[in-house]
N, C-alpha and C. Protein backbone atom coordinates (compact mmCIF):
# COMPACT_ATOMS: atom_id res chain seq x y z
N UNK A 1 -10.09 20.20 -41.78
CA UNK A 1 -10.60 18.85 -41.90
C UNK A 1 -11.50 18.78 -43.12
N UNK A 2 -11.29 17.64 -43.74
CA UNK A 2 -12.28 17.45 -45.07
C UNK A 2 -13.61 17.15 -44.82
N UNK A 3 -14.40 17.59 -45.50
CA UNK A 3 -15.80 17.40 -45.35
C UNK A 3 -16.54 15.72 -45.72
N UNK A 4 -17.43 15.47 -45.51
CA UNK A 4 -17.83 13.94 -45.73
C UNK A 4 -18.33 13.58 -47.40
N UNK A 5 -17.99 13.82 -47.84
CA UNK A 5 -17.92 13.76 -49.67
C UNK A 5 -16.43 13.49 -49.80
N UNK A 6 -15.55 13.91 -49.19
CA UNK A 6 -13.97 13.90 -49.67
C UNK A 6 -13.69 12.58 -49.08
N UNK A 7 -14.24 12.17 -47.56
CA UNK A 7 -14.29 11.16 -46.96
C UNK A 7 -14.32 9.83 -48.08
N UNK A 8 -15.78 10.04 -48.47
CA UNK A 8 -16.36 8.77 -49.31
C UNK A 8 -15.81 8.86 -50.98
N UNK A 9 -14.81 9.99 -51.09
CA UNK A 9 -14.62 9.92 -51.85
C UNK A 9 -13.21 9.36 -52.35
N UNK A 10 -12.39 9.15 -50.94
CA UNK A 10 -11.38 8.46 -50.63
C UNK A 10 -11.05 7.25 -50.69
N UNK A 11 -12.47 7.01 -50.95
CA UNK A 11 -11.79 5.15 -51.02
C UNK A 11 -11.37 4.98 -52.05
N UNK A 12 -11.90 5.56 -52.86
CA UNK A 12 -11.38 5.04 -54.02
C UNK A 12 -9.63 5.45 -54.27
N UNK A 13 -8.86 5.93 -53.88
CA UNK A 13 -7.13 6.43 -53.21
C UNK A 13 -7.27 5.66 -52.54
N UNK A 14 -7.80 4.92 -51.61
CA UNK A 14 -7.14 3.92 -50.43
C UNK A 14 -7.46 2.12 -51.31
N UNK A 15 -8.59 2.28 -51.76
CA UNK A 15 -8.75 1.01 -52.67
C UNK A 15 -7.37 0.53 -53.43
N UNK A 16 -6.67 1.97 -54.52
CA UNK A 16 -6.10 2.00 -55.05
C UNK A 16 -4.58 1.75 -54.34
N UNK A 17 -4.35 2.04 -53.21
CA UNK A 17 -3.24 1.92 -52.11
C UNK A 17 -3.65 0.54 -52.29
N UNK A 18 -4.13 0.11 -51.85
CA UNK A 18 -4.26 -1.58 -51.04
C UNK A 18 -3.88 -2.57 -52.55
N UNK A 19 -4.26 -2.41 -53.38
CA UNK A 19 -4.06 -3.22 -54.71
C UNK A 19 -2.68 -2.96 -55.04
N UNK A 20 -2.48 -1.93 -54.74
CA UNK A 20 -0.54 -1.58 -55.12
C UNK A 20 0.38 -2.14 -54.10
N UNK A 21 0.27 -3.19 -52.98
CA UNK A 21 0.75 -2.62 -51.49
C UNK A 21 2.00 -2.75 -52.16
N UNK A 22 3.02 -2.65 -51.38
CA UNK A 22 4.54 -3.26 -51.48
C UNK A 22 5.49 -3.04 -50.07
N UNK A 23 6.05 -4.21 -50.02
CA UNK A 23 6.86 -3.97 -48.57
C UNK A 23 8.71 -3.67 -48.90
N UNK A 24 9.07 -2.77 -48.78
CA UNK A 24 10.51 -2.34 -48.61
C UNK A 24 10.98 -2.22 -47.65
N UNK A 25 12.50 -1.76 -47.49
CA UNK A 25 13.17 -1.97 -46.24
C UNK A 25 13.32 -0.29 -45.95
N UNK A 26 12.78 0.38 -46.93
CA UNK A 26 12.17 1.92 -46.51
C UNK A 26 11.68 1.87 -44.86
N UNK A 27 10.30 0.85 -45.25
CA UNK A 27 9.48 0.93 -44.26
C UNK A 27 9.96 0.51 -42.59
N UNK A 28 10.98 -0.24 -42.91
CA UNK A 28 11.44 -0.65 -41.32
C UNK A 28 12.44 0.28 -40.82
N UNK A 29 13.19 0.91 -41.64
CA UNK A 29 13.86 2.02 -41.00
C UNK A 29 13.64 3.55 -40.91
N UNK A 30 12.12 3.07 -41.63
CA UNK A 30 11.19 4.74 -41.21
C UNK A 30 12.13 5.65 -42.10
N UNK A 31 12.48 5.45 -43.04
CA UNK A 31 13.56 7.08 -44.05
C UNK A 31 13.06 7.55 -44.22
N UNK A 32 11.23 7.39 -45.28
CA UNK A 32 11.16 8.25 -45.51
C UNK A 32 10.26 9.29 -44.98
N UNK A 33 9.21 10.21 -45.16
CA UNK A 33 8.75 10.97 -43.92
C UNK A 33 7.72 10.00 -42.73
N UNK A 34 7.03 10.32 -42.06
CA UNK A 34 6.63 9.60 -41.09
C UNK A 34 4.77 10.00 -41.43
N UNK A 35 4.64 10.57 -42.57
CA UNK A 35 3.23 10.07 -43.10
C UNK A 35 3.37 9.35 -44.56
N UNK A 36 4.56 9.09 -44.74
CA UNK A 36 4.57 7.68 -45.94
C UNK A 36 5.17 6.86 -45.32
N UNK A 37 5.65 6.78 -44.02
CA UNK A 37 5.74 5.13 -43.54
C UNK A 37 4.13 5.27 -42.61
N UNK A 38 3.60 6.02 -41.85
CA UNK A 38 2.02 6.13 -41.55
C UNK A 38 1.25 5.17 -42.59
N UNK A 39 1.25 5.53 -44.00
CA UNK A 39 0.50 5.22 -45.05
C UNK A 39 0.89 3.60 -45.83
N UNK A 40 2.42 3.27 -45.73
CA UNK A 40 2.42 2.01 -46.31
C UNK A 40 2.22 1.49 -45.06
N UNK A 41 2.40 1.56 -43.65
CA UNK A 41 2.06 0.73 -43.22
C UNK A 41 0.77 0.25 -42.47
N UNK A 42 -0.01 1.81 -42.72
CA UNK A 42 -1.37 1.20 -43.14
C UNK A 42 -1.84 0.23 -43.75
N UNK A 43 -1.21 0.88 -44.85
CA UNK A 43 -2.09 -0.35 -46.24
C UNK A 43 -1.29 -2.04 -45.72
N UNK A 44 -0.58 -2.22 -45.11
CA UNK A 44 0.17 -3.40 -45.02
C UNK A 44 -0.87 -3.95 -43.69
N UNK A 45 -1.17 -3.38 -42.93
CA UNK A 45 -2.03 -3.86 -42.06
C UNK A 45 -3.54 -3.96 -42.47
N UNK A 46 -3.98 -3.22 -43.24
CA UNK A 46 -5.78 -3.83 -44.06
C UNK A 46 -4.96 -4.81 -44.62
N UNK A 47 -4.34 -5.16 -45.44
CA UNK A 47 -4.15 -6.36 -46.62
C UNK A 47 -3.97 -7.37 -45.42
N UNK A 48 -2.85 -6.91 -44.73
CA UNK A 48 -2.60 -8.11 -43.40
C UNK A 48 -3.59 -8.83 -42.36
N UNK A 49 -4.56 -7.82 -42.27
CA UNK A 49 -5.78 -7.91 -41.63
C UNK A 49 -6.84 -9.27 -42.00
N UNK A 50 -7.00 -8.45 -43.55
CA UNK A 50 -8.12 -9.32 -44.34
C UNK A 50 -7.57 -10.48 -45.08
N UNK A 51 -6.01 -10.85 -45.04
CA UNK A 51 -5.53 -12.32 -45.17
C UNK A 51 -5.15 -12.67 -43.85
N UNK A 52 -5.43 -12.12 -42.95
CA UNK A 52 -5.21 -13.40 -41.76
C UNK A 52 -6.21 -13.92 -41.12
N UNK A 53 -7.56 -12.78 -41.63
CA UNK A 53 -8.90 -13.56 -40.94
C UNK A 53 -9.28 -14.36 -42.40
N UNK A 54 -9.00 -14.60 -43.15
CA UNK A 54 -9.28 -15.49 -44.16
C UNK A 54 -8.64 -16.73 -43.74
N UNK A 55 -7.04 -16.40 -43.28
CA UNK A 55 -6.49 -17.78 -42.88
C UNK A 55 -7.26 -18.25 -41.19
N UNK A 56 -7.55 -17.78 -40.61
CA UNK A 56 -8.29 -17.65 -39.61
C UNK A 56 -9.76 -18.59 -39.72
N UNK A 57 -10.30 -18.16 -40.61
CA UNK A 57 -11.19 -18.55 -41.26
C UNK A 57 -11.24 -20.06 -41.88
N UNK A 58 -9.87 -20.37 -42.75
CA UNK A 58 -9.46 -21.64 -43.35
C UNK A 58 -9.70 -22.24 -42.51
N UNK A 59 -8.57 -22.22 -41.27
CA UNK A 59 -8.08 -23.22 -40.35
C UNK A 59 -9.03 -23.27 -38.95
N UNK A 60 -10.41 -22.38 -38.83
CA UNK A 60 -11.45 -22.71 -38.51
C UNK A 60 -12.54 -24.02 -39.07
N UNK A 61 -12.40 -23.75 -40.16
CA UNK A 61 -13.77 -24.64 -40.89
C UNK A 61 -12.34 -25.94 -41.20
N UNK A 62 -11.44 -26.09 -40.96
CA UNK A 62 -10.99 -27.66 -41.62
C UNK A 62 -11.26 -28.23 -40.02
N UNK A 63 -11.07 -27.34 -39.07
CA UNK A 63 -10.98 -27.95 -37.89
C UNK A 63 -12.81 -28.31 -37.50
N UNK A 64 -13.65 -27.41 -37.91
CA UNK A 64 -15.01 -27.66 -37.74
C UNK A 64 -15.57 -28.91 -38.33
N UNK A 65 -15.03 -28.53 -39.61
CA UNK A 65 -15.14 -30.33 -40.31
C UNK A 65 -14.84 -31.74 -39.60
N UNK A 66 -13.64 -31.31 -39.07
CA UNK A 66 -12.85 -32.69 -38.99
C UNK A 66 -13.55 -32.79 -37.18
N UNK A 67 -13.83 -31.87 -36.20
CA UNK A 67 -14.43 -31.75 -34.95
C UNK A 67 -15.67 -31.86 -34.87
N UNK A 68 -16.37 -30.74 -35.55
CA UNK A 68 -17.68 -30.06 -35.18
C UNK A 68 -17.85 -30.12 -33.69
N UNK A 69 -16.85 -29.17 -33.39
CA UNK A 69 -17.19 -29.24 -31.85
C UNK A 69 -16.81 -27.32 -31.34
N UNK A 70 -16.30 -27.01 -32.08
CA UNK A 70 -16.75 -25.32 -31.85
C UNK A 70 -17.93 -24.41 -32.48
N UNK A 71 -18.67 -24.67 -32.35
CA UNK A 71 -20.05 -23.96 -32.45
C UNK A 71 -20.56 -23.57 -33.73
N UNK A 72 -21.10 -22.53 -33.84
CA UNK A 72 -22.37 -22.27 -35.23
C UNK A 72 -21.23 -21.72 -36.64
N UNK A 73 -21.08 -22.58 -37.55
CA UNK A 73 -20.63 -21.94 -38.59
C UNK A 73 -21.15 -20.40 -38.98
N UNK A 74 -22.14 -20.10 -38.69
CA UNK A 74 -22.74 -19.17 -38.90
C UNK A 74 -22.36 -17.96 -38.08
N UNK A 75 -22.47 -18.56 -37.22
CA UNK A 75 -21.75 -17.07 -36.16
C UNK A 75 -20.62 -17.02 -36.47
N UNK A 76 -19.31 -17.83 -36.22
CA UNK A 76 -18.45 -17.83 -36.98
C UNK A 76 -17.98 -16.64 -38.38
N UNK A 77 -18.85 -16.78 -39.30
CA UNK A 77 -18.52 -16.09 -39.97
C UNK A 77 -18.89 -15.13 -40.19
N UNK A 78 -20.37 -15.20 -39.56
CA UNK A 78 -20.25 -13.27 -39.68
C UNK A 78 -19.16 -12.63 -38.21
N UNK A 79 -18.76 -13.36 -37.68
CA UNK A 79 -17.86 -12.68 -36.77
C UNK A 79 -16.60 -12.24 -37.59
N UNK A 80 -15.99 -13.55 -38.09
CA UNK A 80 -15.11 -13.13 -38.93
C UNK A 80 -15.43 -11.79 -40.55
N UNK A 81 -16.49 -11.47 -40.91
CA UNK A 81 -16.75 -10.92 -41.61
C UNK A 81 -17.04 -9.07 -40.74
N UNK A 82 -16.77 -9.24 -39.73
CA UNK A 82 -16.92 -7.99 -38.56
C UNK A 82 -15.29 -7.94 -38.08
N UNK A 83 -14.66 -8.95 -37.82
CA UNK A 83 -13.10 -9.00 -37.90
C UNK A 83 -12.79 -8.75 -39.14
N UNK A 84 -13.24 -8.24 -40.71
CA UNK A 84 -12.26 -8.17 -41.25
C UNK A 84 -12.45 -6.50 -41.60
N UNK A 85 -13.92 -5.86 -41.39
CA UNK A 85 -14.76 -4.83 -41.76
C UNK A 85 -14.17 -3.92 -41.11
N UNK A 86 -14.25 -4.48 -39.82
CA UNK A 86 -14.28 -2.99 -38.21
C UNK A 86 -12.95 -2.41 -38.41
N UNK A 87 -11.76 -3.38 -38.73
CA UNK A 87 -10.24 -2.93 -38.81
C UNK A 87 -10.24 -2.18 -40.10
N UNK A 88 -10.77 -2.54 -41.45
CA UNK A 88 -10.48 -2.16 -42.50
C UNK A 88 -11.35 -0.59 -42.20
N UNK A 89 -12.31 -0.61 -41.71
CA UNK A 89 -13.12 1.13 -41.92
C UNK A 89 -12.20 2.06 -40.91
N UNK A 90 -11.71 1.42 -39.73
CA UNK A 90 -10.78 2.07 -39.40
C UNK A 90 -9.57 2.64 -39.39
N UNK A 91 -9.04 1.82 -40.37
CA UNK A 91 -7.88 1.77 -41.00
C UNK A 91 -8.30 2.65 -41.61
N UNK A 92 -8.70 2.50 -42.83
CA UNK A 92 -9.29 3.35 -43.84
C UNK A 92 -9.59 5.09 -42.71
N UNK A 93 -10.27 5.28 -42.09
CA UNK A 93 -10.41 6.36 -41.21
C UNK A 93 -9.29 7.20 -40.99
N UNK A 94 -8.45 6.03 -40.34
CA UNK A 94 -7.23 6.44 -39.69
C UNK A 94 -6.17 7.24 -40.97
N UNK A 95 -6.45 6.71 -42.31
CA UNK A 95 -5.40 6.93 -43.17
C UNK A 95 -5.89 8.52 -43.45
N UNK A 96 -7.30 8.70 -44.16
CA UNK A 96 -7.95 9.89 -43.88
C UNK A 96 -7.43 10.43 -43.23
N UNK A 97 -7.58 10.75 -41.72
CA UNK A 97 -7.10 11.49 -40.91
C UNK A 97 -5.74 11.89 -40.88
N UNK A 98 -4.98 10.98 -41.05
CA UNK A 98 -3.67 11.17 -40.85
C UNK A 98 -2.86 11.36 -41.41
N UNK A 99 -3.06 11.17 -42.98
CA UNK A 99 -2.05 11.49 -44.64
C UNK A 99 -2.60 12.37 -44.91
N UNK A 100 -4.62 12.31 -44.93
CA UNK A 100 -4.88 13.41 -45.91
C UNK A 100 -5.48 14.62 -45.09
N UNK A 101 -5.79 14.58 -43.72
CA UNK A 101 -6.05 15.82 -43.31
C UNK A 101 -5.00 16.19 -42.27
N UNK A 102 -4.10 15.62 -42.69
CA UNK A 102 -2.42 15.95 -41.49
C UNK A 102 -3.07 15.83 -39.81
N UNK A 103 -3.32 14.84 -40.00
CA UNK A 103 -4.22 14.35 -38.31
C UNK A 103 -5.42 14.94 -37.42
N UNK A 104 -6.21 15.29 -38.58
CA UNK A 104 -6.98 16.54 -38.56
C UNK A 104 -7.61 17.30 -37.20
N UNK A 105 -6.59 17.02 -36.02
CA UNK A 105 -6.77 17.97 -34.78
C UNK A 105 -4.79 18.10 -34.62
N UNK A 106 -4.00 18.03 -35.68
CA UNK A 106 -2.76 18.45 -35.39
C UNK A 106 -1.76 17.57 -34.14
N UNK A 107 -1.19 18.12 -33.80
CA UNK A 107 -0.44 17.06 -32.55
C UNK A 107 -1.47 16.06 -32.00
N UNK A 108 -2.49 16.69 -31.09
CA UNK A 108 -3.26 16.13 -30.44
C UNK A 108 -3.96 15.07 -31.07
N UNK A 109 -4.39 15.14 -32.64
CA UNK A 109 -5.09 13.89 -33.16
C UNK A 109 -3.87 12.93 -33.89
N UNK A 110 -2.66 13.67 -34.31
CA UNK A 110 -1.71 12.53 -34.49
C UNK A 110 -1.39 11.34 -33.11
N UNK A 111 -1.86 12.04 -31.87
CA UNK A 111 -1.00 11.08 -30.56
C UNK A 111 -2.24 10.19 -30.33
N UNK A 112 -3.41 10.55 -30.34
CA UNK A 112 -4.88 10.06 -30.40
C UNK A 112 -4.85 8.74 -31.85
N UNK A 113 -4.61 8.98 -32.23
CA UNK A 113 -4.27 8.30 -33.68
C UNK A 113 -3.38 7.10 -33.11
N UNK A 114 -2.42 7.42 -32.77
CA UNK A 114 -1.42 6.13 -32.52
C UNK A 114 -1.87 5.71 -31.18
N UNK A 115 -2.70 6.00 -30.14
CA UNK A 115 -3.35 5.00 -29.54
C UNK A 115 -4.41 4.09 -29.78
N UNK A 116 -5.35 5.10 -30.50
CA UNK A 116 -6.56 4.23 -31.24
C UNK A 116 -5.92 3.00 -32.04
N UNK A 117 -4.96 3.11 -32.70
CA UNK A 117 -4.44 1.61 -33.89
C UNK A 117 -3.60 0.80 -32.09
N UNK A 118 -3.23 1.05 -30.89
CA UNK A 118 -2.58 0.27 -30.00
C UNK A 118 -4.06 -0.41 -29.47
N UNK A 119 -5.41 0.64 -29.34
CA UNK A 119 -6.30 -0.16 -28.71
C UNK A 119 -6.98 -1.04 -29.80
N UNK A 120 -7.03 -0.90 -31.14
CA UNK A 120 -7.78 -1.93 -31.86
C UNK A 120 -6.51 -3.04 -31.91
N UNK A 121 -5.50 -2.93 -31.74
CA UNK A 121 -4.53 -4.45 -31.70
C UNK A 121 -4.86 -5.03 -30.17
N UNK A 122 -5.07 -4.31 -29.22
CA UNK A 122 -5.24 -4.91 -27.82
C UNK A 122 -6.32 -5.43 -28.26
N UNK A 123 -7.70 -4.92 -28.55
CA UNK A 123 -9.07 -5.41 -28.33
C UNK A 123 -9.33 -7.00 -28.77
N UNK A 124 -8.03 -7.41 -30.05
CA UNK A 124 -8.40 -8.37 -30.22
C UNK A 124 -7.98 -9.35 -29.00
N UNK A 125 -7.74 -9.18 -27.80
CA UNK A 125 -7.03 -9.95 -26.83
C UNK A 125 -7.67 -9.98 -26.04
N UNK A 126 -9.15 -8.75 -25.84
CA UNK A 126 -9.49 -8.56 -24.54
C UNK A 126 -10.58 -9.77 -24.14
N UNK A 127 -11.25 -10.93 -24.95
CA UNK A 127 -11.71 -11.91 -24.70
C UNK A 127 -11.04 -12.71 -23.74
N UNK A 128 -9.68 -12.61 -23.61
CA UNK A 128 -9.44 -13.31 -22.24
C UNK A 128 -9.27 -12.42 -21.25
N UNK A 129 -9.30 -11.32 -21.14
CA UNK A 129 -9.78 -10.13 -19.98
C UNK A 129 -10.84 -10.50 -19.42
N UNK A 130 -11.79 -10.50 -20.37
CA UNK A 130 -13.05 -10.14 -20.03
C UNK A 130 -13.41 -11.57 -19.18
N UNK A 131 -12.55 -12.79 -19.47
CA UNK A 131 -12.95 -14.28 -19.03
C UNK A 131 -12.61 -13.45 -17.88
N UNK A 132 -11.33 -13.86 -17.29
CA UNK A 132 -10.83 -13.51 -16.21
C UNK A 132 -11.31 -12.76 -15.57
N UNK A 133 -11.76 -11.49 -15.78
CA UNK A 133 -12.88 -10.39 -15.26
C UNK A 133 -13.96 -11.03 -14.59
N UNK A 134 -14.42 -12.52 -15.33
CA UNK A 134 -15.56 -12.94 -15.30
C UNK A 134 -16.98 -11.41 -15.95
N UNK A 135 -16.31 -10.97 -16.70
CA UNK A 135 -17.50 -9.43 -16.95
C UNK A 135 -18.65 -9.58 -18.41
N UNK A 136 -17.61 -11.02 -19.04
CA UNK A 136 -18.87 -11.29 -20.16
C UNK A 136 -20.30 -11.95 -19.94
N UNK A 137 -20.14 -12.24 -18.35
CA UNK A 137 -21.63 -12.71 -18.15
C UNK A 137 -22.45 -11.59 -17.91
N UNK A 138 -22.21 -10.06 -17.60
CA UNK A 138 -22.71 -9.28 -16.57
C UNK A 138 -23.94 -8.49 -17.68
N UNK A 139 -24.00 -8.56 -18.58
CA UNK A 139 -24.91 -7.97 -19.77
C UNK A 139 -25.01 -8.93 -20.67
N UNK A 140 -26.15 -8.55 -21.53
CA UNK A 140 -26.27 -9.10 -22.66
C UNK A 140 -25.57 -8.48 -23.99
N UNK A 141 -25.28 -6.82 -23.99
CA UNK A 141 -24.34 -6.57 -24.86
C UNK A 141 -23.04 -6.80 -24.35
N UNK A 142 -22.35 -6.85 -23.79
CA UNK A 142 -21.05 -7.38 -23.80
C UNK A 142 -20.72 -8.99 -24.09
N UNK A 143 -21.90 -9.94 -23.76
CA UNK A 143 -22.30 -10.85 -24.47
C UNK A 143 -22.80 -11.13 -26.07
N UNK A 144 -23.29 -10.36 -26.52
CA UNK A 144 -23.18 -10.38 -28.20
C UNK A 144 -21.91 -9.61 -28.53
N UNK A 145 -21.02 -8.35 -27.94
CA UNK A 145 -20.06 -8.39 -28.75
C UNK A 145 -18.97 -9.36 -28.39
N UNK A 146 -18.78 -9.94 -27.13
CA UNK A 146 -17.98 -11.28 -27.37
C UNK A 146 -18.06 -12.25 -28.32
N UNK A 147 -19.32 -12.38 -28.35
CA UNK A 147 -19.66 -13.60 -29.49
C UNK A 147 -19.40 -13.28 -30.75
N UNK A 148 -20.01 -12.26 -31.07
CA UNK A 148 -19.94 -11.71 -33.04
C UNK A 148 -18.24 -10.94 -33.10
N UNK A 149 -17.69 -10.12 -32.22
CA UNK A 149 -16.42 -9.96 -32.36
C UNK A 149 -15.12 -10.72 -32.14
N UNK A 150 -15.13 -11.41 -30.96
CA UNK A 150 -14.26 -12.01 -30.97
C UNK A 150 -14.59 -13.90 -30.44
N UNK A 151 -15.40 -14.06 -31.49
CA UNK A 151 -16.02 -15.75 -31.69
C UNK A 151 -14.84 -16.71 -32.21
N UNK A 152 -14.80 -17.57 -31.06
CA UNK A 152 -13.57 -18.41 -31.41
C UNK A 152 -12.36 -18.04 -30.82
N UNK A 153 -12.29 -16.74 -30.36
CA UNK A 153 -10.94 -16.52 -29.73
C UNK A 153 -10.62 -17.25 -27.95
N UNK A 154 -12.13 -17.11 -27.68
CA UNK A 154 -12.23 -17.70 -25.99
C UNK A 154 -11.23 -18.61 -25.88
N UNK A 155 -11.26 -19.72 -26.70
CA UNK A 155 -10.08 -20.72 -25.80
C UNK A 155 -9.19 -21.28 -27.23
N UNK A 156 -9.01 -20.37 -27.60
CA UNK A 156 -7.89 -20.30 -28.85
C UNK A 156 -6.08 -19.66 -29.18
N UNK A 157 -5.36 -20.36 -28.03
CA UNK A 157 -4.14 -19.68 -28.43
C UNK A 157 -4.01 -19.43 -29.57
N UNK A 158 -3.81 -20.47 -30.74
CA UNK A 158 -3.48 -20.67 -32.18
C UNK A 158 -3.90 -18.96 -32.93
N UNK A 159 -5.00 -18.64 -32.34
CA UNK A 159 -5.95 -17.38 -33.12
C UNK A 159 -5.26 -16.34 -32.63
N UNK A 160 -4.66 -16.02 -31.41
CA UNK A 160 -3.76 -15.20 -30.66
C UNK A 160 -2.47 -15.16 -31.95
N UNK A 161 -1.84 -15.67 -31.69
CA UNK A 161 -0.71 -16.24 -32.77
C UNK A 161 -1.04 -15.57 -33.98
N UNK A 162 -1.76 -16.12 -34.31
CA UNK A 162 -2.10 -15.58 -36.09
C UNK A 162 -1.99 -14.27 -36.22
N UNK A 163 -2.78 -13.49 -35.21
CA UNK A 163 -3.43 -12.15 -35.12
C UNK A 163 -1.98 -11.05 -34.63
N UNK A 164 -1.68 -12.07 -34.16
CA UNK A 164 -0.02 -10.99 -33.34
C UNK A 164 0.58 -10.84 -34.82
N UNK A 165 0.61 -11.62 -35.90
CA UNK A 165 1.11 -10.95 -36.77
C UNK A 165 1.23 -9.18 -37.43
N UNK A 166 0.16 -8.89 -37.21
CA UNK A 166 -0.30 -7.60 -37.17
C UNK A 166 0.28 -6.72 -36.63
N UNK A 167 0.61 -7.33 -35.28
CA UNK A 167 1.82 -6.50 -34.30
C UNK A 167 2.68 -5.31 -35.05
N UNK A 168 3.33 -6.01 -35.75
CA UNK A 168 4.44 -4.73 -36.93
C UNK A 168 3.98 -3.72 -37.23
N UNK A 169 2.93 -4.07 -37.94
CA UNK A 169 2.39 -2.49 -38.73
C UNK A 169 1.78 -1.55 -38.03
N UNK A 170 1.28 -2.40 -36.31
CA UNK A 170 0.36 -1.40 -35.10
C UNK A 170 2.04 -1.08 -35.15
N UNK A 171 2.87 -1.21 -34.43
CA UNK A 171 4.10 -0.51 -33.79
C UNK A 171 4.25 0.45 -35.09
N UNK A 172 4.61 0.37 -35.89
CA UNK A 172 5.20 1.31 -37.40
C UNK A 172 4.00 2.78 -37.36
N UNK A 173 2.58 2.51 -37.33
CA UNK A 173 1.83 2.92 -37.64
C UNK A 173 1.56 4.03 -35.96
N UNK A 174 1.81 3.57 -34.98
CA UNK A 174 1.58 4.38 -33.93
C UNK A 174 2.95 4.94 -33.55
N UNK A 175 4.20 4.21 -34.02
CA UNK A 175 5.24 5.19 -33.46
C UNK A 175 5.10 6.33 -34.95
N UNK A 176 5.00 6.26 -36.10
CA UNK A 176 4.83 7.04 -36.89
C UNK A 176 3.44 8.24 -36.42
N UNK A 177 2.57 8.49 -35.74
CA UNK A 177 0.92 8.82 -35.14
C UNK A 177 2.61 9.82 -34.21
N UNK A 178 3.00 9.22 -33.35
CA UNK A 178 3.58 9.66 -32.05
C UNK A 178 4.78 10.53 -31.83
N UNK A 179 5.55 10.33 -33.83
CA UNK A 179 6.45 10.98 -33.96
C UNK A 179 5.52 12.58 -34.76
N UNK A 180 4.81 12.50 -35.80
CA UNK A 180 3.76 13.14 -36.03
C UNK A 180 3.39 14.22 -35.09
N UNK A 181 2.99 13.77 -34.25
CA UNK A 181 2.54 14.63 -32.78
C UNK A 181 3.75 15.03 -31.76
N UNK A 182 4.75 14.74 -32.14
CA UNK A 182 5.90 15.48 -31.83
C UNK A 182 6.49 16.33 -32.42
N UNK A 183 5.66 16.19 -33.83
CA UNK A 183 6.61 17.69 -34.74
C UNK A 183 7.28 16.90 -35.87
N UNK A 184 7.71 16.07 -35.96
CA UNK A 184 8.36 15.03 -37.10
C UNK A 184 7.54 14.82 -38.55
N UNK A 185 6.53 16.40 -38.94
CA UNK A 185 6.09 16.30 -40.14
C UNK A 185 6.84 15.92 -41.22
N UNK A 186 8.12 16.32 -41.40
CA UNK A 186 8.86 16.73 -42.76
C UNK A 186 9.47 14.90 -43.05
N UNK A 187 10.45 14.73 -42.19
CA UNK A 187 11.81 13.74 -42.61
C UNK A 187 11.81 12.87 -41.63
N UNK A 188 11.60 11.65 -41.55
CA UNK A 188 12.00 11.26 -40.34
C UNK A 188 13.41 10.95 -40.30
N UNK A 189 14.16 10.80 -39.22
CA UNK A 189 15.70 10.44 -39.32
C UNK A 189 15.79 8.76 -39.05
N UNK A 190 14.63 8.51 -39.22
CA UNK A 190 15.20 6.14 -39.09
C UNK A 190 14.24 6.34 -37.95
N UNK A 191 14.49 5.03 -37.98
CA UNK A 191 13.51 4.55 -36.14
C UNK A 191 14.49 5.09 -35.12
N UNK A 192 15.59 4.59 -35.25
CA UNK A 192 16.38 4.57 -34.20
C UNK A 192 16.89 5.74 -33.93
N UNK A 193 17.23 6.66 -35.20
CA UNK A 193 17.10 8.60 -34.43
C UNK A 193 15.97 9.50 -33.74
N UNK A 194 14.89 8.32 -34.25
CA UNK A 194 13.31 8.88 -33.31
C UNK A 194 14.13 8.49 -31.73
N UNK A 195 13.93 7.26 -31.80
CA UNK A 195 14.25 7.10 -30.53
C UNK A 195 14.97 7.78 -29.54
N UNK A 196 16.31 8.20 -30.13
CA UNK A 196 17.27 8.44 -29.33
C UNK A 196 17.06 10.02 -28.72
């Protein structure tokens, strides 16, 4: 595992990923190994990330304008500015771990890997859990991270929608984590020879 200098010294390789992205039809049939579809479809999910809470963002404030009836612009956006951060450092983490220190606990952190990117795509959903739970009244921190994390999602299909976009690159990015941790370092054979 790399030490925390190589860490911080990575962004600047992942900066450089994200400004290059590009989407091919490489990436949907997984050809080529399963830590360069890991890696573009990383980078396709930060870029995807931080333009959908921007559009997120748009189609918040035209509706605040034209309403003013969903709450503090202010919270609002630093929520959205924590929706665009928390995914991108993790992302960013995740790529670390998983291109450049080959999942740096081996099988076990490649399969760990592709759940962590399934639970940050769930988490954005769990605001209606937690309704239903009735469990966001029961503290005051589970009450500020409802609010600053997922602000605006409470009674927002439309924001559901947006965010499922993302969907793709969690599936690409954790069946790539899952094939990884099965031994599938070298070549992958397509999606559909993983599968079979």
């Amino acid at each position: 595992m790399g030490n925390v200098g190589d860490f911080f010294s990575s962004y600047g390789a992942y900066w450089n990923l994200l400004r290059h992205m590009s989407i091919s039809s490489d990436m949907f049939t997984c050809s080529n190994s399963w830590h360069h579809t890991f890696q573009a479809w990383n980078v396709v999910y930060t870029v995807g990330t931080l333009l959908v809470t921007l559009a997120f963002v748009v189609i918040y404030l035209v509706k605040y304008f034209q309403d003013q009836a969903y709450g503090s612009v202010e919270d609002f956006l630093i929520a959205s500015f924590i929706a665009m951060l928390v995914p991108f450092l993790v992302a960013h983490l995740g790529w670390f771990c998983v291109v450049v220190n080959d999942g740096c606990c081996g099988c076990i952190g490649y399969a760990l890997w592709g759940v962590v990117y399934l639970v940050v795509f769930l988490s954005r959903y769990s605001p209606r859990f937690l309704e239903k739970q009735h469990l966001h009244h029961s503290s005051e921190f589970v009450r500020i991270v409802n609010k600053y994390f997922f602000y605006g999602q409470q009674h927002s299909d439309w924001a559901n929608i947006v965010y499922a976009v993302l969907l793709v690159p969690i599936v690409y990015m954790s069946l790539s984590c899952f094939a990884l941790a099965c031994g599938g370092a070298t070549r992958s054979r397509g999606v559909f020879g993983f599968l079979e």
